[in-house]
PDB file of N, CA and C in Angstrom:
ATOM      1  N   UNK A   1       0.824  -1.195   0.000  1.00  0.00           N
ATOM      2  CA  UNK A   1       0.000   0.000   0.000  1.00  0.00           C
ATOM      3  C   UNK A   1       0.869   1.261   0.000  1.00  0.00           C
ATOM      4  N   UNK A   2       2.193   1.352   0.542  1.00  0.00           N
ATOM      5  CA  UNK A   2       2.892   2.298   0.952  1.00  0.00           C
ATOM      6  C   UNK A   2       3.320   2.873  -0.242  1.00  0.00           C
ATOM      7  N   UNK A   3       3.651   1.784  -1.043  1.00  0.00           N
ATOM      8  CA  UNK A   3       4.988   1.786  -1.965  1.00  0.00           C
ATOM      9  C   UNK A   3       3.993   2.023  -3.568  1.00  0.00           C
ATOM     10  N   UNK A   4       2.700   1.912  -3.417  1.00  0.00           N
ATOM     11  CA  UNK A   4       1.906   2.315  -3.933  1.00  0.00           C
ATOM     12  C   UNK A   4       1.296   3.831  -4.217  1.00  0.00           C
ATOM     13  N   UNK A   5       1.625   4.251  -3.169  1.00  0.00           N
ATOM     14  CA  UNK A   5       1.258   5.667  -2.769  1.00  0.00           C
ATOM     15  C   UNK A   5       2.314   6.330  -3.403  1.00  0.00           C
ATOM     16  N   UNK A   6       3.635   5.587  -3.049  1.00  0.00           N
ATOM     17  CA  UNK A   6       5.034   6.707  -3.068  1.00  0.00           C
ATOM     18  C   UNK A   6       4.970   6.908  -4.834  1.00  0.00           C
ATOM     19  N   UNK A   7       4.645   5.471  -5.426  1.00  0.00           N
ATOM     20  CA  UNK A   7       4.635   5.551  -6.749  1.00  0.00           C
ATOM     21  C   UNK A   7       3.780   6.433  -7.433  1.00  0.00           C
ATOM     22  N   UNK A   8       2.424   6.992  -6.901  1.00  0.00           N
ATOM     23  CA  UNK A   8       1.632   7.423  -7.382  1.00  0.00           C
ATOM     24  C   UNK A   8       1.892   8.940  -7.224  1.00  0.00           C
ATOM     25  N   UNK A   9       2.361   9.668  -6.055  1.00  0.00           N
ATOM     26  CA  UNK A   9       3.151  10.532  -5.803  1.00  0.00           C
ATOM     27  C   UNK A   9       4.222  10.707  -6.792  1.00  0.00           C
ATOM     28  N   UNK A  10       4.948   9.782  -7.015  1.00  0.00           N
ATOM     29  CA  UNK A  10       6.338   9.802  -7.787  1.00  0.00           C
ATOM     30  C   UNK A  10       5.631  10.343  -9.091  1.00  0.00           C
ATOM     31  N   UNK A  11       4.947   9.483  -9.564  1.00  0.00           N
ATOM     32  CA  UNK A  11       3.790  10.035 -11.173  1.00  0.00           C
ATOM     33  C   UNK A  11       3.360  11.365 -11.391  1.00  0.00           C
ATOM     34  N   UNK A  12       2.934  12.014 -10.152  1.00  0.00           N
ATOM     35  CA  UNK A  12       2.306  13.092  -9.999  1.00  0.00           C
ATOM     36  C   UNK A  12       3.384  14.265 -10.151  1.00  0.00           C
ATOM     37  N   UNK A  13       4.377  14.037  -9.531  1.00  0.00           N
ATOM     38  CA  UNK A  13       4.827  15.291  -9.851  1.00  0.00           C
ATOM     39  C   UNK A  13       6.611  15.290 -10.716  1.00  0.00           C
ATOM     40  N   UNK A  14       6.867  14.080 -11.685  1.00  0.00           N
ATOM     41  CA  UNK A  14       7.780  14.086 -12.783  1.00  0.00           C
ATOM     42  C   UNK A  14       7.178  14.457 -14.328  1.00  0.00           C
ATOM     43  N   UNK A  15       5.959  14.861 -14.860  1.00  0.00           N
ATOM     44  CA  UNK A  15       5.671  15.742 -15.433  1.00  0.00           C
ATOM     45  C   UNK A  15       6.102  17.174 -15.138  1.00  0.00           C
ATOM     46  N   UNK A  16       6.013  17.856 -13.811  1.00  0.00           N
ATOM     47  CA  UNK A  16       6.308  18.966 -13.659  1.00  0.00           C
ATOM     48  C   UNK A  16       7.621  18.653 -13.429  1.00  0.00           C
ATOM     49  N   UNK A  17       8.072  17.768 -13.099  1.00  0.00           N
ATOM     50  CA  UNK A  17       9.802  17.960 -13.061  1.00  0.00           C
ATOM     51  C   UNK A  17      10.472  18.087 -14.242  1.00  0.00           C
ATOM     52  N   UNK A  18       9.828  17.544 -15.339  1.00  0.00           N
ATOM     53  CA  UNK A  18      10.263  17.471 -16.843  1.00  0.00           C
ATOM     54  C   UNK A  18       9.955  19.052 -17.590  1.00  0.00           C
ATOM     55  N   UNK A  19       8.908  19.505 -17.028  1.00  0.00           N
ATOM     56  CA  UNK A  19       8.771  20.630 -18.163  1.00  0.00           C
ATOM     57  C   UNK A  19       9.563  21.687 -17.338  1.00  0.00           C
ATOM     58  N   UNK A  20       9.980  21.778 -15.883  1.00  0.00           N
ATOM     59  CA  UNK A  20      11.043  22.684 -15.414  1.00  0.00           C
ATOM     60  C   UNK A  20      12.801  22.953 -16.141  1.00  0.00           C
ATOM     61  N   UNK A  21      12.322  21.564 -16.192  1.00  0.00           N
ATOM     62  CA  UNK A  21      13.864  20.927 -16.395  1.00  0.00           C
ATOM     63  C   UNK A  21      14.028  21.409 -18.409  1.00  0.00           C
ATOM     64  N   UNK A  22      12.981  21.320 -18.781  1.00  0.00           N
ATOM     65  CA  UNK A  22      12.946  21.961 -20.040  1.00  0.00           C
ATOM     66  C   UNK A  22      13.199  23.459 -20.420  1.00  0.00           C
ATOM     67  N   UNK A  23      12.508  24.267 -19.093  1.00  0.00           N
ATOM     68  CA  UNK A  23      12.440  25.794 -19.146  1.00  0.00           C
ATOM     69  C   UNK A  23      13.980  26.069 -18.755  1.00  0.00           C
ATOM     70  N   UNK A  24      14.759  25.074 -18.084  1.00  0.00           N
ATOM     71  CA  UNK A  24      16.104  25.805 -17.618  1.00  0.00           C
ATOM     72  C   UNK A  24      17.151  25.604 -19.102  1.00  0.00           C
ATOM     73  N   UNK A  25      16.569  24.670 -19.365  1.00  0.00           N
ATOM     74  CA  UNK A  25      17.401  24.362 -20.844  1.00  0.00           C
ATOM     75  C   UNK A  25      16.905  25.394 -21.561  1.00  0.00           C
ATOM     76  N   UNK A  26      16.092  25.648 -21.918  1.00  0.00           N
ATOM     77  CA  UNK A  26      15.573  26.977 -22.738  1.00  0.00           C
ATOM     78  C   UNK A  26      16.391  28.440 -21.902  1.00  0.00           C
ATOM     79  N   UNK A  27      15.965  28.526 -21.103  1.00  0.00           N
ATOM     80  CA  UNK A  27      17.031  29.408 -20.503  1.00  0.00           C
ATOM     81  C   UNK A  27      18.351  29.585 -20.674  1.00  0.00           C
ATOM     82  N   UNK A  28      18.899  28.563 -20.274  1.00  0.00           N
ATOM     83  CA  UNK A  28      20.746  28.225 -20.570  1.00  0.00           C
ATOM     84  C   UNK A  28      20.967  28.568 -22.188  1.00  0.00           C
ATOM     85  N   UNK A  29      20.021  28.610 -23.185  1.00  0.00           N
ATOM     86  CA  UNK A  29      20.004  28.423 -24.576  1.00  0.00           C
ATOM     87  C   UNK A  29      20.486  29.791 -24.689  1.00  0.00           C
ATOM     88  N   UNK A  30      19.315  30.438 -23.962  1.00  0.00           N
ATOM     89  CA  UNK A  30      19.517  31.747 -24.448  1.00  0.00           C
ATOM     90  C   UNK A  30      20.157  32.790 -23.831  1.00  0.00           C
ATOM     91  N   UNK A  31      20.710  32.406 -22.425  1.00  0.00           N
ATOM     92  CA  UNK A  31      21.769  33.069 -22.022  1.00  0.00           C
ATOM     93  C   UNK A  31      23.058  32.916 -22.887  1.00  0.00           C
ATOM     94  N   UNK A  32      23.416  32.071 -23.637  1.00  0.00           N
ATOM     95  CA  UNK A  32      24.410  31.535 -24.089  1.00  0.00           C
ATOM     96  C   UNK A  32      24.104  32.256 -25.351  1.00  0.00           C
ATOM     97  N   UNK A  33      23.394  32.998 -26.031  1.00  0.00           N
ATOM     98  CA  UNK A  33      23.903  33.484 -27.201  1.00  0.00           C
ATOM     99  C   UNK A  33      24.647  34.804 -27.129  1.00  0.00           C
ATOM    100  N   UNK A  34      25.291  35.272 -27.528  1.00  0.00           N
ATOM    101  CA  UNK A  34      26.274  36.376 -28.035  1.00  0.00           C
ATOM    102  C   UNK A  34      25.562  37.897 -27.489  1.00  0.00           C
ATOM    103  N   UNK A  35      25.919  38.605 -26.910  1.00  0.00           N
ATOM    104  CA  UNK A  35      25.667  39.928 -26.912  1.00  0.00           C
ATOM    105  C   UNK A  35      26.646  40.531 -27.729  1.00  0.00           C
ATOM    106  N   UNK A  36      26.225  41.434 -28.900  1.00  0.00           N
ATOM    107  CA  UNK A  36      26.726  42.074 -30.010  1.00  0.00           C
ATOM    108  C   UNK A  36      26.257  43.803 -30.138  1.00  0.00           C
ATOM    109  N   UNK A  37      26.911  44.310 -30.387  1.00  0.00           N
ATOM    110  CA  UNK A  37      26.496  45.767 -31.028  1.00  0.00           C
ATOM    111  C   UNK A  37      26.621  45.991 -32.589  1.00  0.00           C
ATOM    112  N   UNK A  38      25.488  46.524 -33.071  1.00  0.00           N
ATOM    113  CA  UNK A  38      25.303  46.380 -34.566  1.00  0.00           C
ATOM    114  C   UNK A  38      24.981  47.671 -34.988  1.00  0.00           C
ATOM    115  N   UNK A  39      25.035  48.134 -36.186  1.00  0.00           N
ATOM    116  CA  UNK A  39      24.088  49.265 -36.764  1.00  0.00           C
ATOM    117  C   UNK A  39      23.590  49.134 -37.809  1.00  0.00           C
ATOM    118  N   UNK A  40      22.494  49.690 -38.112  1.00  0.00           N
ATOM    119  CA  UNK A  40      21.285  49.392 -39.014  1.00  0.00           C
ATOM    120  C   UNK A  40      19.828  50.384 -38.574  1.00  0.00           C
ATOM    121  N   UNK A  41      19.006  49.563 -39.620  1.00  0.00           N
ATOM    122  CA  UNK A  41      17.921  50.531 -39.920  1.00  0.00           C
ATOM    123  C   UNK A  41      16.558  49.363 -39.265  1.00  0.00           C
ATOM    124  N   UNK A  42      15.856  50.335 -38.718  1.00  0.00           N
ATOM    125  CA  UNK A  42      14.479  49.287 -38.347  1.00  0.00           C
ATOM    126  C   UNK A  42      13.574  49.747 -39.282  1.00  0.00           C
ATOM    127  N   UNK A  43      13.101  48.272 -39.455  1.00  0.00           N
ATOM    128  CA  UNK A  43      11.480  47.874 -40.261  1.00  0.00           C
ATOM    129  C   UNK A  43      10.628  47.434 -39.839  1.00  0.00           C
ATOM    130  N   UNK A  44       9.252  47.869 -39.955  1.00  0.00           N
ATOM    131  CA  UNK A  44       7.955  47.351 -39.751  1.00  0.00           C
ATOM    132  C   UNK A  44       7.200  46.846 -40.497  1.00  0.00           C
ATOM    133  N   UNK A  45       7.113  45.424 -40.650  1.00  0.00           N
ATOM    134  CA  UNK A  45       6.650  45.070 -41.992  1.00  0.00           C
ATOM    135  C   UNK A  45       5.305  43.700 -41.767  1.00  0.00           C
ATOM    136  N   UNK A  46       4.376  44.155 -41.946  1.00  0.00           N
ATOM    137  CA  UNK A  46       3.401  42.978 -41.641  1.00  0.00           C
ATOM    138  C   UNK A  46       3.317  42.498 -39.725  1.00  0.00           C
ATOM    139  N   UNK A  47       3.366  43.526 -39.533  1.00  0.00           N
ATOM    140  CA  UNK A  47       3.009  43.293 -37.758  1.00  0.00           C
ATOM    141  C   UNK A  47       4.334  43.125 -36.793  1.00  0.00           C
ATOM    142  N   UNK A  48       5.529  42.825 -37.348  1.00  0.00           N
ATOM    143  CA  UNK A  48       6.855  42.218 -37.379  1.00  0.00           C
ATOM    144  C   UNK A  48       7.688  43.576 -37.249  1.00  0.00           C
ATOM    145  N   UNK A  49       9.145  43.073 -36.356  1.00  0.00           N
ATOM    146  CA  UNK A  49       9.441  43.826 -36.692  1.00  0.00           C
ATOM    147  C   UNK A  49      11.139  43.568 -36.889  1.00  0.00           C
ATOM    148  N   UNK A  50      11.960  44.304 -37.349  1.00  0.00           N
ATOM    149  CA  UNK A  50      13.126  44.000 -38.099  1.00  0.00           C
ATOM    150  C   UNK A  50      14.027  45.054 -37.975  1.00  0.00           C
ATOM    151  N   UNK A  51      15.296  44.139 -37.776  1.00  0.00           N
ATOM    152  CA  UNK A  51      16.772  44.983 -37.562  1.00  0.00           C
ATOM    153  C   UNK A  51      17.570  44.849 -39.053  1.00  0.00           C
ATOM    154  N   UNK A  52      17.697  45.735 -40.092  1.00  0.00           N
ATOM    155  CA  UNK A  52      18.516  45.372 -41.095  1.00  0.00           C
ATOM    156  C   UNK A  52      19.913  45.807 -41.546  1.00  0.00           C
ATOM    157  N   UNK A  53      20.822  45.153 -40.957  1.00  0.00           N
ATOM    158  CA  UNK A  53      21.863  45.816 -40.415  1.00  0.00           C
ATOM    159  C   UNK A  53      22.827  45.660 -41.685  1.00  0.00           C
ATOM    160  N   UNK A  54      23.604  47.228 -41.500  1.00  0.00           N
ATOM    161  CA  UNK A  54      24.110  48.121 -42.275  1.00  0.00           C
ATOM    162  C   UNK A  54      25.319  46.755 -42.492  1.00  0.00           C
ATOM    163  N   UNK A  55      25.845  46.288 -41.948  1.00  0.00           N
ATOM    164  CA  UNK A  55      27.077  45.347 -42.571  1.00  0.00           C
ATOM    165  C   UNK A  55      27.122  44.379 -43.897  1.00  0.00           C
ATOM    166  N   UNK A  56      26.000  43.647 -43.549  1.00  0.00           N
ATOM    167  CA  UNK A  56      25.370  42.833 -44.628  1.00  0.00           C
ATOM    168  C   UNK A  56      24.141  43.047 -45.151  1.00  0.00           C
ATOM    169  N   UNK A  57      22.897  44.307 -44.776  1.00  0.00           N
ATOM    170  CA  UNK A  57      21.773  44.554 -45.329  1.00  0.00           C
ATOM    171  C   UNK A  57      21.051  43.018 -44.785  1.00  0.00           C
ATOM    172  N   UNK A  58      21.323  42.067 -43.736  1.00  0.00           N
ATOM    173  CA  UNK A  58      20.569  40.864 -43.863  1.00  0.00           C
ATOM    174  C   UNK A  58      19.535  41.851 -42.608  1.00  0.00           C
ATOM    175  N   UNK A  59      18.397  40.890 -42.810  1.00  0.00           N
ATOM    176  CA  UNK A  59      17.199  41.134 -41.674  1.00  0.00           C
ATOM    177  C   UNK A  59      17.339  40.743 -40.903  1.00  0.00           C
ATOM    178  N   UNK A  60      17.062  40.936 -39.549  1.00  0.00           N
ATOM    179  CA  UNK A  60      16.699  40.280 -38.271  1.00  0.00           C
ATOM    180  C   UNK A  60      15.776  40.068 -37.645  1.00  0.00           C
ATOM    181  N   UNK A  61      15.052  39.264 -37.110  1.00  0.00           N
ATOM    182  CA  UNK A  61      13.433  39.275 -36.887  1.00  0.00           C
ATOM    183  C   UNK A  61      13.720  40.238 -34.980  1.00  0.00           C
ATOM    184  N   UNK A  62      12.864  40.767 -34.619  1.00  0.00           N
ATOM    185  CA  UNK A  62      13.200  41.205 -33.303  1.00  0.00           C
ATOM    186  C   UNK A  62      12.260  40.498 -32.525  1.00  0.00           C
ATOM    187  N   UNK A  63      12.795  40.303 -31.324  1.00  0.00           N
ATOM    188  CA  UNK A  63      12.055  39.188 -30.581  1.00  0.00           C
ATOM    189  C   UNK A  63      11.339  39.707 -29.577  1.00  0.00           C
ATOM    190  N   UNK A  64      11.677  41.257 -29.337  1.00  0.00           N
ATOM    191  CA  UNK A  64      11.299  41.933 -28.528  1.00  0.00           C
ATOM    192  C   UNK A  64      10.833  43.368 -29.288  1.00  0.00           C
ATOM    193  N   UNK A  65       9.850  43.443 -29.868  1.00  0.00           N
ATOM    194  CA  UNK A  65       9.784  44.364 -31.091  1.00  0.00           C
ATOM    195  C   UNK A  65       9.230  45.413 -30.183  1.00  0.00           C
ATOM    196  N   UNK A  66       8.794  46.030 -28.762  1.00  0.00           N
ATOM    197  CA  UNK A  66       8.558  47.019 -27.769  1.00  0.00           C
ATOM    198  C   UNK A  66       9.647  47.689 -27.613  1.00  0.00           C
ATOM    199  N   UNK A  67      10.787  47.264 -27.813  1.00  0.00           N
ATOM    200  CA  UNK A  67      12.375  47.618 -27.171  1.00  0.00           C
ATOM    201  C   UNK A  67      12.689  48.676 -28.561  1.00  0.00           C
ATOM    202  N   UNK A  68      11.796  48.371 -29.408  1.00  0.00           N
ATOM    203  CA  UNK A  68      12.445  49.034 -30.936  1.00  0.00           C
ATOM    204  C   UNK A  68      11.098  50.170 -31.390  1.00  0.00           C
ATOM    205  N   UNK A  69      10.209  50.030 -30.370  1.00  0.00           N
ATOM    206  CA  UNK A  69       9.014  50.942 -31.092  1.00  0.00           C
ATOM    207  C   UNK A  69       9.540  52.130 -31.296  1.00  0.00           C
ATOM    208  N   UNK A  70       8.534  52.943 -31.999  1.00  0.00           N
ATOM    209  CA  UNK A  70       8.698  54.461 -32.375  1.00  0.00           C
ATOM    210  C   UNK A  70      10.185  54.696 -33.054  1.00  0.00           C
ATOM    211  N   UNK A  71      10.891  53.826 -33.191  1.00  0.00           N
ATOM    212  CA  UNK A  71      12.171  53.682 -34.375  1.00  0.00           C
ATOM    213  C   UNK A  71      11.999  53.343 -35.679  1.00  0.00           C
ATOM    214  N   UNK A  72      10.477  52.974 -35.928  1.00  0.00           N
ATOM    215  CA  UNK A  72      10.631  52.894 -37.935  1.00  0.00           C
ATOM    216  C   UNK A  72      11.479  53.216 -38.220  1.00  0.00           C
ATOM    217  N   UNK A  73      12.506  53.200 -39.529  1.00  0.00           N
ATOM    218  CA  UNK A  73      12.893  53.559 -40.411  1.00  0.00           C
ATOM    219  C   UNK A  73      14.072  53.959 -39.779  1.00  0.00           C
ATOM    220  N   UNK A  74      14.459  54.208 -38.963  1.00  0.00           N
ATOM    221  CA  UNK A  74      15.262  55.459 -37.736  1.00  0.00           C
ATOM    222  C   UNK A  74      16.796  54.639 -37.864  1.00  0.00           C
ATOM    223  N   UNK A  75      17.777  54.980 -38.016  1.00  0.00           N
ATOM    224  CA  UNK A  75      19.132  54.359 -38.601  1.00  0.00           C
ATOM    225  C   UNK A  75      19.909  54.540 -36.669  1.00  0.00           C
ATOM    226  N   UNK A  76      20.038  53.160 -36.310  1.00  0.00           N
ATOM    227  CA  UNK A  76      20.283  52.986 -34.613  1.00  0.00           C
ATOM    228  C   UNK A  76      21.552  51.948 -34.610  1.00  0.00           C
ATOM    229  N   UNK A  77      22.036  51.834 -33.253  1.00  0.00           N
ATOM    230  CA  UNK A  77      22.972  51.389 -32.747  1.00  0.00           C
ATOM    231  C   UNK A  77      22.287  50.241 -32.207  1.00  0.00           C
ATOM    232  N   UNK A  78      22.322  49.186 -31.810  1.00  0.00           N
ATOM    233  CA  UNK A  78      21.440  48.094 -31.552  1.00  0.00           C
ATOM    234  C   UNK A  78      22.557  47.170 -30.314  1.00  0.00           C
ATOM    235  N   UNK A  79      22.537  47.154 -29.181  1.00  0.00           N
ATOM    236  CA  UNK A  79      23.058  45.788 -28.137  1.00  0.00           C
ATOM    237  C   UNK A  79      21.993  44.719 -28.003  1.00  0.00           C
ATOM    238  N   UNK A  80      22.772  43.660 -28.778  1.00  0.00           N
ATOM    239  CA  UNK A  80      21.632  42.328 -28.303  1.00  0.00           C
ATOM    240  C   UNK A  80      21.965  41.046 -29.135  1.00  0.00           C
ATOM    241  N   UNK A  81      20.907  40.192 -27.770  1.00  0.00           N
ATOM    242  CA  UNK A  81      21.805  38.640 -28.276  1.00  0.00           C
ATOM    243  C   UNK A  81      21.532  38.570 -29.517  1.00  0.00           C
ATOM    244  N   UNK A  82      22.237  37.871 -30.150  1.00  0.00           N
ATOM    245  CA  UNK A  82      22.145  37.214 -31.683  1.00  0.00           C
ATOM    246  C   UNK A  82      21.731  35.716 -31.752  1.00  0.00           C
ATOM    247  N   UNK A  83      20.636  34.820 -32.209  1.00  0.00           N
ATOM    248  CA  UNK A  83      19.976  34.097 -32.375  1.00  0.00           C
ATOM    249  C   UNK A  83      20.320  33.314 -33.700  1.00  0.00           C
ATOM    250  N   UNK A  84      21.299  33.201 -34.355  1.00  0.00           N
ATOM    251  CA  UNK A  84      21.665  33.344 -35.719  1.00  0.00           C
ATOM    252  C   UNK A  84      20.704  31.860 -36.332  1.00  0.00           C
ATOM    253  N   UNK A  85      20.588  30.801 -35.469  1.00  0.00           N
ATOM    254  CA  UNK A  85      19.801  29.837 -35.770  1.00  0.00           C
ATOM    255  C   UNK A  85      18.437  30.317 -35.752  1.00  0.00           C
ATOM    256  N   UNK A  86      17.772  31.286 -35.752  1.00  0.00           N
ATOM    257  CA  UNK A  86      16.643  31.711 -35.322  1.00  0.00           C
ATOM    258  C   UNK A  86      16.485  33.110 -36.586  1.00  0.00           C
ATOM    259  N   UNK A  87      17.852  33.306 -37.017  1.00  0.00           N
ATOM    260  CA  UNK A  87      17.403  34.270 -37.307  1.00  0.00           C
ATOM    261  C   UNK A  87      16.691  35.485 -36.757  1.00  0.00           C
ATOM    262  N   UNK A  88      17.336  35.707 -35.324  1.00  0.00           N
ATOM    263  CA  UNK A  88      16.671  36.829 -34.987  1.00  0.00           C
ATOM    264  C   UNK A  88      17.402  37.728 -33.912  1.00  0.00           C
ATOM    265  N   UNK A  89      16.848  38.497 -33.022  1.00  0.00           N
ATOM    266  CA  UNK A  89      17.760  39.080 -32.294  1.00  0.00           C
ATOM    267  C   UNK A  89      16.689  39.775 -31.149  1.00  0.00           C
ATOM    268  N   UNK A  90      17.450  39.792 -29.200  1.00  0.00           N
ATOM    269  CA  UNK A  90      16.623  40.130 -28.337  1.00  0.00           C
ATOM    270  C   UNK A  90      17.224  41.628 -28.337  1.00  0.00           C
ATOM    271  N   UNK A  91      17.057  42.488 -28.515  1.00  0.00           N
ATOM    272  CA  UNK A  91      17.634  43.715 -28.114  1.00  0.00           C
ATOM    273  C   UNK A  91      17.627  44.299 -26.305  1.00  0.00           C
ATOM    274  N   UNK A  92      18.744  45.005 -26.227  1.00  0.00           N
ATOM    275  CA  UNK A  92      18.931  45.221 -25.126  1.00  0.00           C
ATOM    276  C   UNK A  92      18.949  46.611 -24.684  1.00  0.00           C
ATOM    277  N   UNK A  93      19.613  47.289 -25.877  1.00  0.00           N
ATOM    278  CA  UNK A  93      19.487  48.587 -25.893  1.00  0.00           C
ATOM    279  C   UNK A  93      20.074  49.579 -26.730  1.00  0.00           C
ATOM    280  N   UNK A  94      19.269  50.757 -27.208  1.00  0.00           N
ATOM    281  CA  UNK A  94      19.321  50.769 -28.589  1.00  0.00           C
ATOM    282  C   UNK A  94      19.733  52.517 -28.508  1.00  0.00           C
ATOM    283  N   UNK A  95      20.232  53.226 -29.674  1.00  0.00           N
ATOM    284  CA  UNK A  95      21.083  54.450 -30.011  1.00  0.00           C
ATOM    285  C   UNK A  95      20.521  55.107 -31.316  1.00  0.00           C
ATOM    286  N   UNK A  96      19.922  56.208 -31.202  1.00  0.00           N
ATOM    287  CA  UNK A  96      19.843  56.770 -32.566  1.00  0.00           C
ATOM    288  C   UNK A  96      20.574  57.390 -33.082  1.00  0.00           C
ATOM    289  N   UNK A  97      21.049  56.923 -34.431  1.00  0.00           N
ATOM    290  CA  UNK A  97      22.460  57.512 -35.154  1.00  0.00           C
ATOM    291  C   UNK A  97      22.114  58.387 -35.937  1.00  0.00           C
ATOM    292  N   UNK A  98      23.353  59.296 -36.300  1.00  0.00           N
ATOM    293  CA  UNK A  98      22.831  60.246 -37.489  1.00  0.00           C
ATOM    294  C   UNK A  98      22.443  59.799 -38.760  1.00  0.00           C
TER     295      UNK A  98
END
């Protein structure tokens, strides 16, 4: 009966041990990408929003597109992780250039 209980207990709460154990890996992921400084131009395009930086003209999807409002078009200094598998980028904090 005991060992019944402990098992049923044990069941109950290694689902939540698994999806914790998932969020720290997701975490560790993304502490681990690159903090970079870039310059480029922001875009708003279809709800989205985008870093297209002056080095290579490539896009960046922004992951945090609040951090970039009221910058349309606006030619900025950009700190933030780089996602390069993702194609995208968290910004951290941003500079308006001439």
């Amino acid at each position: 009966m005991t060992r019944s209980l402990i098992l049923a207990m044990a069941l109950a709460v290694a689902p939540g041990s698994l999806v914790f154990a998932q969020d720290m890996r997701a975490a560790q992921t993304e502490k681990a990408a690159p903090l970079t400084t870039a310059e480029g131009t922001v875009k708003v395009d279809g709800g989205k929003t985008w870093f297209v930086a002056d080095a290579d003209q490539k896009p960046w999807e922004v992951i945090n597109p609040e951090a970039l409002k009221g910058h349309d078009g606006h030619h900025v200094q950009v700190s933030a992780h780089l996602y390069s598998d993702k194609n995208a980028i968290h910004v951290m904090s941003v500079k308006m250039l001439k």
